[in-house]
N, C-alpha and C. Protein backbone atom coordinates (compact mmCIF):
# COMPACT_ATOMS: atom_id res chain seq x y z
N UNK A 1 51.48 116.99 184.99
CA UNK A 1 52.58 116.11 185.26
C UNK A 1 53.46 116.06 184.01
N UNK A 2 54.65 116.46 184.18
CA UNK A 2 55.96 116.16 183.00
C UNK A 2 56.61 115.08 183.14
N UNK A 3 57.00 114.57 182.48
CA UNK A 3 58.17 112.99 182.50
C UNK A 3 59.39 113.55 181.24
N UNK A 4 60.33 113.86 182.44
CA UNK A 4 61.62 114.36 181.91
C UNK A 4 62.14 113.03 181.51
N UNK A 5 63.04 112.93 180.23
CA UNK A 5 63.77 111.64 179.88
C UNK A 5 64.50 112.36 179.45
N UNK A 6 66.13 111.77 179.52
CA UNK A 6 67.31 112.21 179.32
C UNK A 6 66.84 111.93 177.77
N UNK A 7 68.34 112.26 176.69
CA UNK A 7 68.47 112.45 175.82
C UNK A 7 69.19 110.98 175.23
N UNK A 8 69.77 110.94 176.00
CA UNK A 8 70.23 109.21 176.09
C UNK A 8 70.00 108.00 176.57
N UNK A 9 68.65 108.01 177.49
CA UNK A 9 67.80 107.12 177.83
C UNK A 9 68.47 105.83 177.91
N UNK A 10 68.74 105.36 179.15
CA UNK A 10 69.40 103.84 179.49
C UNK A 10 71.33 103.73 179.32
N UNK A 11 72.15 105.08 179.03
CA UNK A 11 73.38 105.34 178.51
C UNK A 11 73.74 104.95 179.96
N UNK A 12 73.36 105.83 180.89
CA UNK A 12 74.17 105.40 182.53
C UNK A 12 73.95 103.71 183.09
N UNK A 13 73.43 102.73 182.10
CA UNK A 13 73.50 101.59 182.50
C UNK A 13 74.82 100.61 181.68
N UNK A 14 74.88 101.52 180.68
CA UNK A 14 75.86 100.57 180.07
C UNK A 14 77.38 101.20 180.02
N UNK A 15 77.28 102.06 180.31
CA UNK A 15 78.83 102.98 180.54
C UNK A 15 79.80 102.13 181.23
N UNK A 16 79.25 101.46 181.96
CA UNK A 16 80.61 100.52 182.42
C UNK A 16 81.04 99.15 181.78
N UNK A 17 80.12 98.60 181.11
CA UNK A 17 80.17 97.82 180.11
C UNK A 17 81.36 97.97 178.41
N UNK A 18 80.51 99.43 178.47
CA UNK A 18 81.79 99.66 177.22
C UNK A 18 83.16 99.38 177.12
N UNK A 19 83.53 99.65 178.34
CA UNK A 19 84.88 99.46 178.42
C UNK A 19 85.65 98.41 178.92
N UNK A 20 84.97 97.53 179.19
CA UNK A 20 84.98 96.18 179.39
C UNK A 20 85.01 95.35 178.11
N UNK A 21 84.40 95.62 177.24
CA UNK A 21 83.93 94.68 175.78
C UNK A 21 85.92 95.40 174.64
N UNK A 22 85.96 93.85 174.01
CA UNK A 22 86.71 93.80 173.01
C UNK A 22 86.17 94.31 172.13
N UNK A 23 86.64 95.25 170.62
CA UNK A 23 86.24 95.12 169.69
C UNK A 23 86.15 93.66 168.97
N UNK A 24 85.49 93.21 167.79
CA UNK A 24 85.47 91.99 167.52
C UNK A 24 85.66 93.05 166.13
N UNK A 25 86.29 92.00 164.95
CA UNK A 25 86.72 91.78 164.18
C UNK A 25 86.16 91.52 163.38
N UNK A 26 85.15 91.08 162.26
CA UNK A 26 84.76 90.45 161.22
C UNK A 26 85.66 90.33 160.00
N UNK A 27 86.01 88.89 159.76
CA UNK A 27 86.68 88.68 158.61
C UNK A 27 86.00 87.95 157.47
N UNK A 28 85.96 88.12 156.32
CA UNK A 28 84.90 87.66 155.34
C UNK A 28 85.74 86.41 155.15
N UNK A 29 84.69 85.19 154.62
CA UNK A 29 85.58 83.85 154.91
C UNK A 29 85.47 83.94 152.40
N UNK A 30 86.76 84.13 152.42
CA UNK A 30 87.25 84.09 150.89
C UNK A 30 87.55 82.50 150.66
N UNK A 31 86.88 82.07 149.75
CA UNK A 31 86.97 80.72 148.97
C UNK A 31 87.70 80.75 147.56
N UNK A 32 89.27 80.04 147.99
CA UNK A 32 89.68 80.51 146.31
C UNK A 32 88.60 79.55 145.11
N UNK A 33 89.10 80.61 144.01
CA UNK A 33 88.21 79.77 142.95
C UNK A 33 88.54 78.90 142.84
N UNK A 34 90.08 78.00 142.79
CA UNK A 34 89.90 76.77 142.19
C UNK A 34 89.13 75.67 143.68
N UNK A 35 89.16 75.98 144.43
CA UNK A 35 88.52 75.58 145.64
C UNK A 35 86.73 75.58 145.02
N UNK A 36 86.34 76.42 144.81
CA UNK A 36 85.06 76.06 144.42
C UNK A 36 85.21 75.43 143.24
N UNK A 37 85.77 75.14 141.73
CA UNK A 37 85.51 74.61 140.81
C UNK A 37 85.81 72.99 141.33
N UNK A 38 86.63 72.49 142.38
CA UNK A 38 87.27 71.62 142.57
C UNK A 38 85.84 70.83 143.33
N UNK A 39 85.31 71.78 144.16
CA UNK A 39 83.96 70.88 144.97
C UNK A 39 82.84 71.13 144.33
N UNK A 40 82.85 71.92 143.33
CA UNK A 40 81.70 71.79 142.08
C UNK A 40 81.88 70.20 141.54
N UNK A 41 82.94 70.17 140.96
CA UNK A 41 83.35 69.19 140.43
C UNK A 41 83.01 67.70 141.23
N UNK A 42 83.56 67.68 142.15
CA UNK A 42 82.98 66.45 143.13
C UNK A 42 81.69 66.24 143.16
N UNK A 43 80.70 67.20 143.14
CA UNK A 43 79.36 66.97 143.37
C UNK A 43 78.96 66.86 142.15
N UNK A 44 79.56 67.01 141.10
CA UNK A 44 78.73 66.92 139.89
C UNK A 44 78.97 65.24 139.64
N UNK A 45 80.16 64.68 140.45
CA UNK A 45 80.77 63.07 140.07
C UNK A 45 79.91 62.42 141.22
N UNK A 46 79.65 62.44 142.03
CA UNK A 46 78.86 62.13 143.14
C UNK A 46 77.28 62.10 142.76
N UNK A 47 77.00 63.52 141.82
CA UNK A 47 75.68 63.13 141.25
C UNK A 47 75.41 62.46 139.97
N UNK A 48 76.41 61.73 139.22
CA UNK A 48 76.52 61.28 138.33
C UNK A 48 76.29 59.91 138.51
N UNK A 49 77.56 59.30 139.60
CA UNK A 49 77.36 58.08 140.60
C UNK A 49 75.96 57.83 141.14
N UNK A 50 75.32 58.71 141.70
CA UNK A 50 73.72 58.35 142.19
C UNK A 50 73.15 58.17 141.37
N UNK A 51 73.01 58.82 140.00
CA UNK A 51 72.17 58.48 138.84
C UNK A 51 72.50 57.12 138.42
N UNK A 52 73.95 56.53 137.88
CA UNK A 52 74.18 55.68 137.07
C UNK A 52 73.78 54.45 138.29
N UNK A 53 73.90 54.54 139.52
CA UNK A 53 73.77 52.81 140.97
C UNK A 53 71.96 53.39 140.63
N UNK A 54 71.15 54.16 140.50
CA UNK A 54 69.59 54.20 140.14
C UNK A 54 69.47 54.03 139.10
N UNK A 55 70.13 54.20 137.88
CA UNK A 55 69.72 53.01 136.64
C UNK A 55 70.15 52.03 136.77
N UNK A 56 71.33 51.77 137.24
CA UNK A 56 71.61 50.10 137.69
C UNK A 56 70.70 49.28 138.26
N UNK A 57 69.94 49.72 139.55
CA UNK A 57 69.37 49.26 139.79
C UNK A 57 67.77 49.20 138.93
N UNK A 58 67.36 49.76 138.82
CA UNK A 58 66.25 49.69 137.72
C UNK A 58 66.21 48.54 136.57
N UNK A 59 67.70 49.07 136.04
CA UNK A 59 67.66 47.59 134.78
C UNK A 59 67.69 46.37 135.66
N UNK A 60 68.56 46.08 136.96
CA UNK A 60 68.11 45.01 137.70
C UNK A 60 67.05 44.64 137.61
N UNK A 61 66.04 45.39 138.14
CA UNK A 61 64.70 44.87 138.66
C UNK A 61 63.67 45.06 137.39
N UNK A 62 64.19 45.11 136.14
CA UNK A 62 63.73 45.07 135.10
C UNK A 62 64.00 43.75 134.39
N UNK A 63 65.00 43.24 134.85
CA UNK A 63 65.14 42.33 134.83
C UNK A 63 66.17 41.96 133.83
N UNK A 64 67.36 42.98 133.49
CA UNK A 64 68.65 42.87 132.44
C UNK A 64 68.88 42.07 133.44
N UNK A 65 70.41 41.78 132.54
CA UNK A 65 71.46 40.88 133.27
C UNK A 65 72.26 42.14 133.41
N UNK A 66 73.17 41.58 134.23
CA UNK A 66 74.25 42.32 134.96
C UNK A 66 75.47 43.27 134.05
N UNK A 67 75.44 42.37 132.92
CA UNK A 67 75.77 43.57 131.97
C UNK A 67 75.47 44.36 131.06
N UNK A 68 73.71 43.97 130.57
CA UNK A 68 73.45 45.45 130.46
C UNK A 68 72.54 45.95 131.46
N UNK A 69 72.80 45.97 132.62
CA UNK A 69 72.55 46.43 133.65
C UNK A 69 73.52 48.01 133.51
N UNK A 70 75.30 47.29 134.07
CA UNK A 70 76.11 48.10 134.09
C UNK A 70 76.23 49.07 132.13
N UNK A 71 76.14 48.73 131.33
CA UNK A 71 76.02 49.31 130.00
C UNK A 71 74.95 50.55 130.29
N UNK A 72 73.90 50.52 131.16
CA UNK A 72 73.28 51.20 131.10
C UNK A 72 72.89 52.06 132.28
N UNK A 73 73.73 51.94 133.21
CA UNK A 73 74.45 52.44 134.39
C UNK A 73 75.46 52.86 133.55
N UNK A 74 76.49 53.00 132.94
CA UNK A 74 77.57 53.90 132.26
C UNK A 74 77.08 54.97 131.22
N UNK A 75 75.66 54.56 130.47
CA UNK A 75 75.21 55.03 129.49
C UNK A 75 75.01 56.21 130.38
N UNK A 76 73.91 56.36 131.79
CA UNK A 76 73.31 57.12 132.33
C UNK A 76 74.11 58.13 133.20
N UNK A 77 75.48 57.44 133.53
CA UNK A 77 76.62 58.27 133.96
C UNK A 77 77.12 59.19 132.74
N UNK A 78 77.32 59.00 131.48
CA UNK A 78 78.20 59.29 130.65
C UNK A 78 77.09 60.03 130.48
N UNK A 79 75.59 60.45 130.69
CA UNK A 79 74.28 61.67 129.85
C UNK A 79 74.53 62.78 130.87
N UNK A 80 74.51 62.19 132.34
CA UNK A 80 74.68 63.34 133.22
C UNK A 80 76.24 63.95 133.02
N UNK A 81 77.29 63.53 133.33
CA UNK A 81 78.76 64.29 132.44
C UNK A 81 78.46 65.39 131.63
N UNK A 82 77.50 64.90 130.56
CA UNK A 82 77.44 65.39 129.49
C UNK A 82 76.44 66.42 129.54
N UNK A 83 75.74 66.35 130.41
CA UNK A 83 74.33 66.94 130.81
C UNK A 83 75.53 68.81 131.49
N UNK A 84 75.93 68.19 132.47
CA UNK A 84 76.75 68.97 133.20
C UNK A 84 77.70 69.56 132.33
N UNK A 85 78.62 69.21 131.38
CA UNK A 85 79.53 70.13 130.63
C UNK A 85 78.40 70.76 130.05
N UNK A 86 77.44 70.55 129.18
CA UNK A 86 77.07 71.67 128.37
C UNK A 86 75.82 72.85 129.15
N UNK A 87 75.49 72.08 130.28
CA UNK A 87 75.31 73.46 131.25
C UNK A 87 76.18 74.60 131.52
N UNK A 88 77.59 73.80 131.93
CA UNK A 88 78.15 74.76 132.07
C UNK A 88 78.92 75.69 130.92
N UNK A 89 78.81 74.84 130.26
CA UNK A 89 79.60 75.73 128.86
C UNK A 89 78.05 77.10 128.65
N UNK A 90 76.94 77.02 128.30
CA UNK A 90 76.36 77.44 128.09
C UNK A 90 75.88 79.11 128.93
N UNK A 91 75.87 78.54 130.52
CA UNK A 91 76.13 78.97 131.63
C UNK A 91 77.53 80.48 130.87
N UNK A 92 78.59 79.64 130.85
CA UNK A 92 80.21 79.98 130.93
C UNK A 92 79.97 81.57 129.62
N UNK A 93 79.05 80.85 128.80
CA UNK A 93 79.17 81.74 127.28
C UNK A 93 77.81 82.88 127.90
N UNK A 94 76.88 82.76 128.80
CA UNK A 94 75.92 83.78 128.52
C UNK A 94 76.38 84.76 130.10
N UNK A 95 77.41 84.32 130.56
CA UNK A 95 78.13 85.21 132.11
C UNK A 95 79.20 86.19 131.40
N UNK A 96 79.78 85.60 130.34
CA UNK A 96 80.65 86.17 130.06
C UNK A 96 80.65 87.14 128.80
């Protein structure tokens, strides 16, 4: 017993299909740079904000008063800032 198979196996099922279908397109989705430095930037102020309202609250329940509560909620904002520029400077000097 032989079992002949075409050379193109399953081609006479889709032949009418082909010509029916659009090409599709792929376009790469380009992010200008200042677009990314701009939402870098937000998230680095956003994670700065979560740090400094979680030492706020901490010295709360530590039992400061409310201003050096906030003194130390600014302290903890102003380490991450600072945390973040010299990442990136460091970052900036070993890319380049």
């Amino acid at each position: 017993m032989f079992i002949i198979v075409r050379l193109n196996h399953g081609e006479h099922r889709f032949r009418d299909v082909r010509t029916c279908q659009r090409s599709v397109v792929y376009r790469e989705l380009v992010v200008p740079g200042l677009a990314v430095i701009l939402i870098t930037a937000a998230l680095v102020v956003i994670l700065a904000l979560l740090v400094a309202a979680g030492a706020g609250k901490l010295a709360r329940l530590d039992g400061a008063t409310y201003p050096a509560a906030l003194m130390r909620s600014a302290a903890a904002f102003a380490a991450v800032l600072t945390l973040a520029a010299a990442v990136t400077g460091a970052l900036s000097s070993i890319l380049n």
